[in-house]
PDB file of N, CA and C in Angstrom:
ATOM      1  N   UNK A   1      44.712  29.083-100.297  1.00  0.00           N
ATOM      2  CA  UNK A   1      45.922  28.353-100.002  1.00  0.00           C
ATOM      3  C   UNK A   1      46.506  27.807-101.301  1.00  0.00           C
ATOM      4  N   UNK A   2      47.666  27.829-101.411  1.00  0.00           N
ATOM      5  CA  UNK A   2      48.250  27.490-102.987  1.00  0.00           C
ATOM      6  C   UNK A   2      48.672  26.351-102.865  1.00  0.00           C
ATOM      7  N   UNK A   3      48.745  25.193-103.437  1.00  0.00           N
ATOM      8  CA  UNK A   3      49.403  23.992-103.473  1.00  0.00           C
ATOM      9  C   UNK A   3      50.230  24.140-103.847  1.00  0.00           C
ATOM     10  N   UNK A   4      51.213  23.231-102.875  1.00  0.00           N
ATOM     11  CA  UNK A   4      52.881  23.058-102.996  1.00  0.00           C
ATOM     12  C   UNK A   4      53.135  21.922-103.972  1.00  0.00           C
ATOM     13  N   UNK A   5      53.976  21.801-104.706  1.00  0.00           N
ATOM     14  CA  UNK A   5      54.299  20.299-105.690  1.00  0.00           C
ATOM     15  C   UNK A   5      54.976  19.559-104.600  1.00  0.00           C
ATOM     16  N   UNK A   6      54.607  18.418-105.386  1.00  0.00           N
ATOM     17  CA  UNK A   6      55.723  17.176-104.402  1.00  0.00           C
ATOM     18  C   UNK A   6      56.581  16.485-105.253  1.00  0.00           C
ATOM     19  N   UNK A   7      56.256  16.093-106.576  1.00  0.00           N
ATOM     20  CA  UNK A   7      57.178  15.604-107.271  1.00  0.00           C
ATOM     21  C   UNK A   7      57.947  16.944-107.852  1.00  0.00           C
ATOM     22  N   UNK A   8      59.264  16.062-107.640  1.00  0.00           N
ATOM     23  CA  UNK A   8      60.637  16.960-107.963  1.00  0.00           C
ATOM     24  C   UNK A   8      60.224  17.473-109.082  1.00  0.00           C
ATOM     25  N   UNK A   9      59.855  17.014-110.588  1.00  0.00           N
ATOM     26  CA  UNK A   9      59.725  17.631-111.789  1.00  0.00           C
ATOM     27  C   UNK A   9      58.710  19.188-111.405  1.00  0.00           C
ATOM     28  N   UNK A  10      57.897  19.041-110.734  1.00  0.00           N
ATOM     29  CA  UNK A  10      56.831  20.137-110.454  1.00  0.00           C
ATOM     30  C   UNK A  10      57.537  20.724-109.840  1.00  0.00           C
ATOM     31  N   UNK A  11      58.351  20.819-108.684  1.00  0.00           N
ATOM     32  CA  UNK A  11      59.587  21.893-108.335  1.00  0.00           C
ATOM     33  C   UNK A  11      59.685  22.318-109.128  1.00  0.00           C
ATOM     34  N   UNK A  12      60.937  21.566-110.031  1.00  0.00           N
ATOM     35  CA  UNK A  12      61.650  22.444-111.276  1.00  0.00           C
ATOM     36  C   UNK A  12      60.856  23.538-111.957  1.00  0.00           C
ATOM     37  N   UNK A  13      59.409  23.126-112.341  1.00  0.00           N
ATOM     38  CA  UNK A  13      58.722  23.652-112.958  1.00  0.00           C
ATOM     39  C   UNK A  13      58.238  24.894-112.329  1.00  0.00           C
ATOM     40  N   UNK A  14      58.050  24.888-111.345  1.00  0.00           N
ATOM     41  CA  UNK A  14      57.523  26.425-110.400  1.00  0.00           C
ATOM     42  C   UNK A  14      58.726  27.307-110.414  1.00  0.00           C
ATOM     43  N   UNK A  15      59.500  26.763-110.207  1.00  0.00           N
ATOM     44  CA  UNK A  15      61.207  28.198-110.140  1.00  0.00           C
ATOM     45  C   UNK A  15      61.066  28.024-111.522  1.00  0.00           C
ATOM     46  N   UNK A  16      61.533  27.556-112.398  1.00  0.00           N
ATOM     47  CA  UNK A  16      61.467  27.782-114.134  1.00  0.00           C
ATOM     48  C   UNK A  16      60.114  28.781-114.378  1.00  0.00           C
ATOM     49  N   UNK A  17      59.531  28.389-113.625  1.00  0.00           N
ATOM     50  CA  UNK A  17      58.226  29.358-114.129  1.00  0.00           C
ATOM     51  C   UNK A  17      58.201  30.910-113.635  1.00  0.00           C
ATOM     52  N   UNK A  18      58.606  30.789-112.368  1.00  0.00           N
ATOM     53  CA  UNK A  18      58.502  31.969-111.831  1.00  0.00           C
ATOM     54  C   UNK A  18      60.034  32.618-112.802  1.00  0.00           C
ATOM     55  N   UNK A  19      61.395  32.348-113.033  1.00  0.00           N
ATOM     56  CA  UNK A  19      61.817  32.714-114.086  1.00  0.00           C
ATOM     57  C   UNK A  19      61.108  33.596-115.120  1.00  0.00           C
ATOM     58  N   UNK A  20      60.583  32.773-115.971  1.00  0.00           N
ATOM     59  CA  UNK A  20      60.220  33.133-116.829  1.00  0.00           C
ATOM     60  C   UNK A  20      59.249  34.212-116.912  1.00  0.00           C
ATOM     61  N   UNK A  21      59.152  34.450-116.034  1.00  0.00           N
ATOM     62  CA  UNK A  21      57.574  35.509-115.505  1.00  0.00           C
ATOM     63  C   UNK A  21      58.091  36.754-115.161  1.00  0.00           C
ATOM     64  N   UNK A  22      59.421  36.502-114.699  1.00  0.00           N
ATOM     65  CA  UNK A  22      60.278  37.999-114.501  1.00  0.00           C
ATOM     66  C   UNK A  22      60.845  38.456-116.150  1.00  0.00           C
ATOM     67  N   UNK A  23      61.456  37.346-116.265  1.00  0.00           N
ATOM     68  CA  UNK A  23      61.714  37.950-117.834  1.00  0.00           C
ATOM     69  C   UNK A  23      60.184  38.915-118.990  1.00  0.00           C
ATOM     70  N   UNK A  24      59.108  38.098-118.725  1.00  0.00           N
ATOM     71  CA  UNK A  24      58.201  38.103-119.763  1.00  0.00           C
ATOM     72  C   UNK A  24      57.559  39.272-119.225  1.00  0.00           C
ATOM     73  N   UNK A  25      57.378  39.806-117.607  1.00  0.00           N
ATOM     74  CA  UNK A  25      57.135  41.235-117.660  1.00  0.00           C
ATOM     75  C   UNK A  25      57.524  41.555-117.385  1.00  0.00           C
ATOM     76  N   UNK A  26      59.107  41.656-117.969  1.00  0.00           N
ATOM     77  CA  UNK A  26      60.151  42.886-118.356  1.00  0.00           C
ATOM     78  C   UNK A  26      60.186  43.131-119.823  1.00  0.00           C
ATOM     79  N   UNK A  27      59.656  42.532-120.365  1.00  0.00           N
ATOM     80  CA  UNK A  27      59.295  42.559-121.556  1.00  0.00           C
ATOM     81  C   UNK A  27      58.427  43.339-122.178  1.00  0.00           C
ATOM     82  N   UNK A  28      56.806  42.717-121.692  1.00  0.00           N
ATOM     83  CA  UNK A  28      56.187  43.327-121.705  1.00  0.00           C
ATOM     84  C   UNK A  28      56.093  44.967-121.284  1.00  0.00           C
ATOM     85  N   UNK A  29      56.554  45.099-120.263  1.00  0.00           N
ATOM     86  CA  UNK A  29      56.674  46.301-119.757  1.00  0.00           C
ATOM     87  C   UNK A  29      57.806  47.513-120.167  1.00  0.00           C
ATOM     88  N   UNK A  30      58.449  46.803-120.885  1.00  0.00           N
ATOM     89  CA  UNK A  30      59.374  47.567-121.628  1.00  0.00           C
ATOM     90  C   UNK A  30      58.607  47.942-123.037  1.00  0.00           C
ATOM     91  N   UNK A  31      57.792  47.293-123.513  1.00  0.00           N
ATOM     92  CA  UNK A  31      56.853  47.643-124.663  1.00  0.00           C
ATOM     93  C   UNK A  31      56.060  48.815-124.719  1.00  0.00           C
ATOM     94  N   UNK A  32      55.472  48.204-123.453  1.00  0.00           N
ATOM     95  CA  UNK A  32      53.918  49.056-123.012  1.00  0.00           C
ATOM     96  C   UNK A  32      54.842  51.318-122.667  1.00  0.00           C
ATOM     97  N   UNK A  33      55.895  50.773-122.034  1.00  0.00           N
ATOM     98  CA  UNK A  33      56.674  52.169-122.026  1.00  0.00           C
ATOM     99  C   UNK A  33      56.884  52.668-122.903  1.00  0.00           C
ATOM    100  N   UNK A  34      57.434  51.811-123.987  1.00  0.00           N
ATOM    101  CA  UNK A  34      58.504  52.347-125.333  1.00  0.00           C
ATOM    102  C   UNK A  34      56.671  53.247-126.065  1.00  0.00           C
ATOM    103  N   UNK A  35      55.822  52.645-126.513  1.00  0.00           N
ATOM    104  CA  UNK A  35      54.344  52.647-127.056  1.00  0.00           C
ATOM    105  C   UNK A  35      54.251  54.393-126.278  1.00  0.00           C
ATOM    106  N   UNK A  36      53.881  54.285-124.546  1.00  0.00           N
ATOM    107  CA  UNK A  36      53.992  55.453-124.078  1.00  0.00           C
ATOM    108  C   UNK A  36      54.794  56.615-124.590  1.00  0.00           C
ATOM    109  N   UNK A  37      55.766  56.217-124.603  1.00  0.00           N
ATOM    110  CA  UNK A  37      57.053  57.426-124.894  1.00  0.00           C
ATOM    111  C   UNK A  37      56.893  57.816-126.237  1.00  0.00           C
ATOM    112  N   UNK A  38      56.228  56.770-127.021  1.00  0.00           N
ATOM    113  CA  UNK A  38      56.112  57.412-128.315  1.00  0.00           C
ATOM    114  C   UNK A  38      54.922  58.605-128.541  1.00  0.00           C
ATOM    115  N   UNK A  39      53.901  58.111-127.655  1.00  0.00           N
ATOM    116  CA  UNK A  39      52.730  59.046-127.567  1.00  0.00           C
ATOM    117  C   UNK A  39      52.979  60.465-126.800  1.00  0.00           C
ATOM    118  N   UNK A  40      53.817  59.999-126.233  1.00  0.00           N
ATOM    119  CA  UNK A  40      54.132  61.665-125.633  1.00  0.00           C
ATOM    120  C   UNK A  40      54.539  62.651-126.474  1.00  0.00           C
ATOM    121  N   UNK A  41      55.711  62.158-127.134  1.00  0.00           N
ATOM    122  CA  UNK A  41      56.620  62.766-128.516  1.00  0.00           C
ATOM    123  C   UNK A  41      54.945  63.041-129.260  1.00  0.00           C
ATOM    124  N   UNK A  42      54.511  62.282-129.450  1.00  0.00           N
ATOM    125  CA  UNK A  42      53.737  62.932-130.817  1.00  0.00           C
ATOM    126  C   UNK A  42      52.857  64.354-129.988  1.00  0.00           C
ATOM    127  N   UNK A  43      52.508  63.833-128.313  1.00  0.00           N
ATOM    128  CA  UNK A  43      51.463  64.779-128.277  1.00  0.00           C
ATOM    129  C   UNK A  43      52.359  65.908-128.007  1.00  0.00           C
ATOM    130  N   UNK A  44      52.965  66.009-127.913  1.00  0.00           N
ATOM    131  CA  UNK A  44      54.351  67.472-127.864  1.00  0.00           C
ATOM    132  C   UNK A  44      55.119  67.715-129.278  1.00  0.00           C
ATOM    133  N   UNK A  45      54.458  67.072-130.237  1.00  0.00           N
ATOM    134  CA  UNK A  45      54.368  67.648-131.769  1.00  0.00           C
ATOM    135  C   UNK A  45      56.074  67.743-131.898  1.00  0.00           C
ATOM    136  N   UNK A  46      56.762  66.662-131.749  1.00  0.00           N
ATOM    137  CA  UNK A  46      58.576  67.018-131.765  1.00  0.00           C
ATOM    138  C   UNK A  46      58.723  65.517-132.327  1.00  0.00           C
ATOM    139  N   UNK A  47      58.936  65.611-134.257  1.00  0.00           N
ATOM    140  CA  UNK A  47      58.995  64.870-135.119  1.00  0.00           C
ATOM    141  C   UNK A  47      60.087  64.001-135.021  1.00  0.00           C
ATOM    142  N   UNK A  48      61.096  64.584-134.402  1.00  0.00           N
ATOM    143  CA  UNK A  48      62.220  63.535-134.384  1.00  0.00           C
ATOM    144  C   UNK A  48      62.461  62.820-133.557  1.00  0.00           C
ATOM    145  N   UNK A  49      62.120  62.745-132.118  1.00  0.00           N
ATOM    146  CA  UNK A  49      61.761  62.393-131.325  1.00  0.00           C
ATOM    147  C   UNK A  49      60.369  61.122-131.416  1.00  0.00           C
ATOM    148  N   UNK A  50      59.763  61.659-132.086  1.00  0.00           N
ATOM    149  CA  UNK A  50      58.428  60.620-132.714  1.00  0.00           C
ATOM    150  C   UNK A  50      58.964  59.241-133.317  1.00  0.00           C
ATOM    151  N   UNK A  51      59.772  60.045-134.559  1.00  0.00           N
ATOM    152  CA  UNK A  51      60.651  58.754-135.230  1.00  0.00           C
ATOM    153  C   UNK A  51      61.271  57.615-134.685  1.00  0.00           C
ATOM    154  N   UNK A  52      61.924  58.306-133.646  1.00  0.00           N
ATOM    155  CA  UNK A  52      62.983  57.923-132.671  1.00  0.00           C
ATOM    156  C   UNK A  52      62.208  56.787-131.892  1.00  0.00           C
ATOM    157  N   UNK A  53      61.238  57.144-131.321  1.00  0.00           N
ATOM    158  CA  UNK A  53      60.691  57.023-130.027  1.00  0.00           C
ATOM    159  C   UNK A  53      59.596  55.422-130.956  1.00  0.00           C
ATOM    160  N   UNK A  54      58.895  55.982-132.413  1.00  0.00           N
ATOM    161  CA  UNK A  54      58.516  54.656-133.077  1.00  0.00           C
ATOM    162  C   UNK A  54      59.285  53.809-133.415  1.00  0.00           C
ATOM    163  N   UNK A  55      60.425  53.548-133.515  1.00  0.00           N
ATOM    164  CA  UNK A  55      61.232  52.824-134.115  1.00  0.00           C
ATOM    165  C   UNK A  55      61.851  52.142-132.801  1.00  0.00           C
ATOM    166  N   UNK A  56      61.709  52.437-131.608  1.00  0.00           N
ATOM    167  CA  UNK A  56      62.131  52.104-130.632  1.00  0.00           C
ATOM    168  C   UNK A  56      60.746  50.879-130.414  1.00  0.00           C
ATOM    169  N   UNK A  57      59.357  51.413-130.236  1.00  0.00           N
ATOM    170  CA  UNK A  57      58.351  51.116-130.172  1.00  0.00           C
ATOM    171  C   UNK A  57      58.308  49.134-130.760  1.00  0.00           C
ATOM    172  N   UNK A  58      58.041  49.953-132.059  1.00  0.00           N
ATOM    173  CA  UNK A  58      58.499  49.071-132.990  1.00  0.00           C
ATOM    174  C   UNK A  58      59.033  47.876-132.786  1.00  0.00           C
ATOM    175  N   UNK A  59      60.296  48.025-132.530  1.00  0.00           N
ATOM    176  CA  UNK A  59      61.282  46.920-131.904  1.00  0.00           C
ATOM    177  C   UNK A  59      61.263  46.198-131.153  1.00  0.00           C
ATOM    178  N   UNK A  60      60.372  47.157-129.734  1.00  0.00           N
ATOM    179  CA  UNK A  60      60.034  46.142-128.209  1.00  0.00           C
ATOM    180  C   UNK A  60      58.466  45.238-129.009  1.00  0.00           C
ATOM    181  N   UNK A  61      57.845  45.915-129.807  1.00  0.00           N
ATOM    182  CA  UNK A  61      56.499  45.198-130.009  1.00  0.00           C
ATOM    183  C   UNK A  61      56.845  43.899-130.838  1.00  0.00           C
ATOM    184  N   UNK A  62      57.952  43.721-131.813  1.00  0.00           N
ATOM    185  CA  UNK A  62      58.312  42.853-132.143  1.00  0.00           C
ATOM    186  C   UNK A  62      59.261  41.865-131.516  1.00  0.00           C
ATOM    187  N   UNK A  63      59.681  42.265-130.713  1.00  0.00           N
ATOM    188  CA  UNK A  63      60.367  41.328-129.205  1.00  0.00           C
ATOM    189  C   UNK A  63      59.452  40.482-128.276  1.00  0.00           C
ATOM    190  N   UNK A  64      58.299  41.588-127.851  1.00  0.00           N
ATOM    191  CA  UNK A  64      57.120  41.001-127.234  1.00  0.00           C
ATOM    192  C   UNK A  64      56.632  39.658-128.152  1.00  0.00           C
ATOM    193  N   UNK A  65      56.522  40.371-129.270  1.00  0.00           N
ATOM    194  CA  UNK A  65      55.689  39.252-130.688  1.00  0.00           C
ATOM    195  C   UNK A  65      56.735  37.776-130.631  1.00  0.00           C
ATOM    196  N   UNK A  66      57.894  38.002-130.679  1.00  0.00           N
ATOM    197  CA  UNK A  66      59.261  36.440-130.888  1.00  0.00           C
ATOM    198  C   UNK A  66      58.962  36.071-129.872  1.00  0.00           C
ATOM    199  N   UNK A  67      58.724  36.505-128.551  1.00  0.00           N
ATOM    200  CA  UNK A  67      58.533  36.065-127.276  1.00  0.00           C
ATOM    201  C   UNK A  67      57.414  35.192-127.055  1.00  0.00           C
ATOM    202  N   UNK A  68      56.038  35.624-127.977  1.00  0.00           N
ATOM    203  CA  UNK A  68      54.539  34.917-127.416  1.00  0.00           C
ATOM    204  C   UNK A  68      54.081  35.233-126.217  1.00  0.00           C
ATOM    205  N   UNK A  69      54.706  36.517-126.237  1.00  0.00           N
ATOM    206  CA  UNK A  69      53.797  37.645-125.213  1.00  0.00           C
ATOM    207  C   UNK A  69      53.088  38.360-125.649  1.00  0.00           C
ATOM    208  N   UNK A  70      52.631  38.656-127.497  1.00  0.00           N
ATOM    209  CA  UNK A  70      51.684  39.594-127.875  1.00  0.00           C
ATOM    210  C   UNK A  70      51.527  38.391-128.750  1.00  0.00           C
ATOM    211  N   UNK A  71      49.827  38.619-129.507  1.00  0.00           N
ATOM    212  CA  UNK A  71      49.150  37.454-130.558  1.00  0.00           C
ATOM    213  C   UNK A  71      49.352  38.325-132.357  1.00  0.00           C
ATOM    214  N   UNK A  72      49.943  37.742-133.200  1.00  0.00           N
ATOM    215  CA  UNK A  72      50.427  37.989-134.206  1.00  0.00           C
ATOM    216  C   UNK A  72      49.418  39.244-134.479  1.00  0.00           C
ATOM    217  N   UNK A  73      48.117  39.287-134.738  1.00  0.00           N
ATOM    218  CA  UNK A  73      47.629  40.292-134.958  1.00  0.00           C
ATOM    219  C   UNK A  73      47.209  41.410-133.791  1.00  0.00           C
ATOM    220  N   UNK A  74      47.532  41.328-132.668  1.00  0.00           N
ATOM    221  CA  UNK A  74      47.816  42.564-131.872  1.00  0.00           C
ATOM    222  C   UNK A  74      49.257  43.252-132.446  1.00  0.00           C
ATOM    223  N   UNK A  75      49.942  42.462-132.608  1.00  0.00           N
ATOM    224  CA  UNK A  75      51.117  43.336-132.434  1.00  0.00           C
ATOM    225  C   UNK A  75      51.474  44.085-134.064  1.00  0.00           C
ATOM    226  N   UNK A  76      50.555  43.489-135.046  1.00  0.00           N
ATOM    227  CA  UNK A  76      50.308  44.171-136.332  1.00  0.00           C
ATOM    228  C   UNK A  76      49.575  45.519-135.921  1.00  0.00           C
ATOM    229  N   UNK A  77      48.034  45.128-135.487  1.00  0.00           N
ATOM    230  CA  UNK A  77      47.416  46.294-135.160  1.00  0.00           C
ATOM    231  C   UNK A  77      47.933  47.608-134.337  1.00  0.00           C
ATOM    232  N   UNK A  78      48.851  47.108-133.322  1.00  0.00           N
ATOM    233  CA  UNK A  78      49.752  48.536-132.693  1.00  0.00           C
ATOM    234  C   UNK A  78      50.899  48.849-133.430  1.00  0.00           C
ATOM    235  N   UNK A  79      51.028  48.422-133.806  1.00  0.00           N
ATOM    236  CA  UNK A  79      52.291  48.913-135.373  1.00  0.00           C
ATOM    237  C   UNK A  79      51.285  49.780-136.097  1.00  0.00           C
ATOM    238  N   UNK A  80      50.263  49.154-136.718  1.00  0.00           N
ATOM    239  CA  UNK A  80      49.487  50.166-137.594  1.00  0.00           C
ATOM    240  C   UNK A  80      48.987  51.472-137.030  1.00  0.00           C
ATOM    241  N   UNK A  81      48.960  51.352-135.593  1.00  0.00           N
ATOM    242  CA  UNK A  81      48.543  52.449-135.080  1.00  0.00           C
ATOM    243  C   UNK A  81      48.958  53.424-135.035  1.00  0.00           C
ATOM    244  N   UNK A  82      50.782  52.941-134.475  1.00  0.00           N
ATOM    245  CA  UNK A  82      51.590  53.909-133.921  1.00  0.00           C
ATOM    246  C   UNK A  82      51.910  54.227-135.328  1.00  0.00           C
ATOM    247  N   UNK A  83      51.901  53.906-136.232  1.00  0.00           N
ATOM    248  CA  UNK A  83      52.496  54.124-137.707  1.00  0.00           C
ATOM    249  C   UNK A  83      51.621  55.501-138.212  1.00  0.00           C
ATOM    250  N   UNK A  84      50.363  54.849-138.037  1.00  0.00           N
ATOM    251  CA  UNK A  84      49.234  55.903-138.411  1.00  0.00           C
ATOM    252  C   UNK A  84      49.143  57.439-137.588  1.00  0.00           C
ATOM    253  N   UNK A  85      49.646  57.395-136.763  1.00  0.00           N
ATOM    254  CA  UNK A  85      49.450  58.361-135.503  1.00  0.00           C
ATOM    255  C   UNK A  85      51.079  59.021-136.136  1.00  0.00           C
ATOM    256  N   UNK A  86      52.211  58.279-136.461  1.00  0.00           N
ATOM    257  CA  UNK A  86      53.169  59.374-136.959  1.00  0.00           C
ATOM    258  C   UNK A  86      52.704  60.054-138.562  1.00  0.00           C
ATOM    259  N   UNK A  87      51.775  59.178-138.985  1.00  0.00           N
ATOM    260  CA  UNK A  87      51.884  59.508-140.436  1.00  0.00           C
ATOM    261  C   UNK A  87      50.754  61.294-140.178  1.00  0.00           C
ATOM    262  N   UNK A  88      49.860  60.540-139.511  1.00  0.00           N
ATOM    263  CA  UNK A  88      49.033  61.816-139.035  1.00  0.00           C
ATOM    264  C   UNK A  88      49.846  63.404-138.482  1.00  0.00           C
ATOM    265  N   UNK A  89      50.939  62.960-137.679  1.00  0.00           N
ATOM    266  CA  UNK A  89      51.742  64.204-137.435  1.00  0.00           C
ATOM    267  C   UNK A  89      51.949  65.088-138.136  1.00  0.00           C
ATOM    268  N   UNK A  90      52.679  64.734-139.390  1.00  0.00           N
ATOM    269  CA  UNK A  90      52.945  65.578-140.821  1.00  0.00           C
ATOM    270  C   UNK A  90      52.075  66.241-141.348  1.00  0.00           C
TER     271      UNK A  90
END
């Protein structure tokens, strides 16, 4: 059974929250795709598309990161990855 708030401030706080929870995994989940889409491109060996598809990557992982939906060094380490995985293509 979930407890309901009773003081008004704890209202506010449950709709603000639930807010924020739609935003943050749309976020997330726009990451975790962009990351996907890049791995596909590489495993179908189509370089420009790779580029494309990291630089897209890239962008949502550093969105996630401004957000404080990824921890400073996760979102280094999947940069290095996806970086490493295009450099490997060539």
């Amino acid at each position: 059974m979930k407890k309901v708030p009773n003081i008004k401030s704890a209202k506010k706080r449950v709709r603000g929250n639930a807010k924020k929870e739609v935003v943050n995994n749309t976020i997330t989940s726009s990451m975790r795709t962009a990351i996907k889409n890049f791995e596909k491109s590489v495993k179908a060996a189509d370089k420009d598309a790779a580029n494309n598809n990291l630089n897209i990557a890239i962008q949502r992982i550093d969105k996630a990161r401004s957000a404080g939906l990824v921890h400073l060094n996760k979102a280094a380490r999947l940069k290095s990855r996806l970086t490493k995985m295009k450099n490997e293509m060539e």
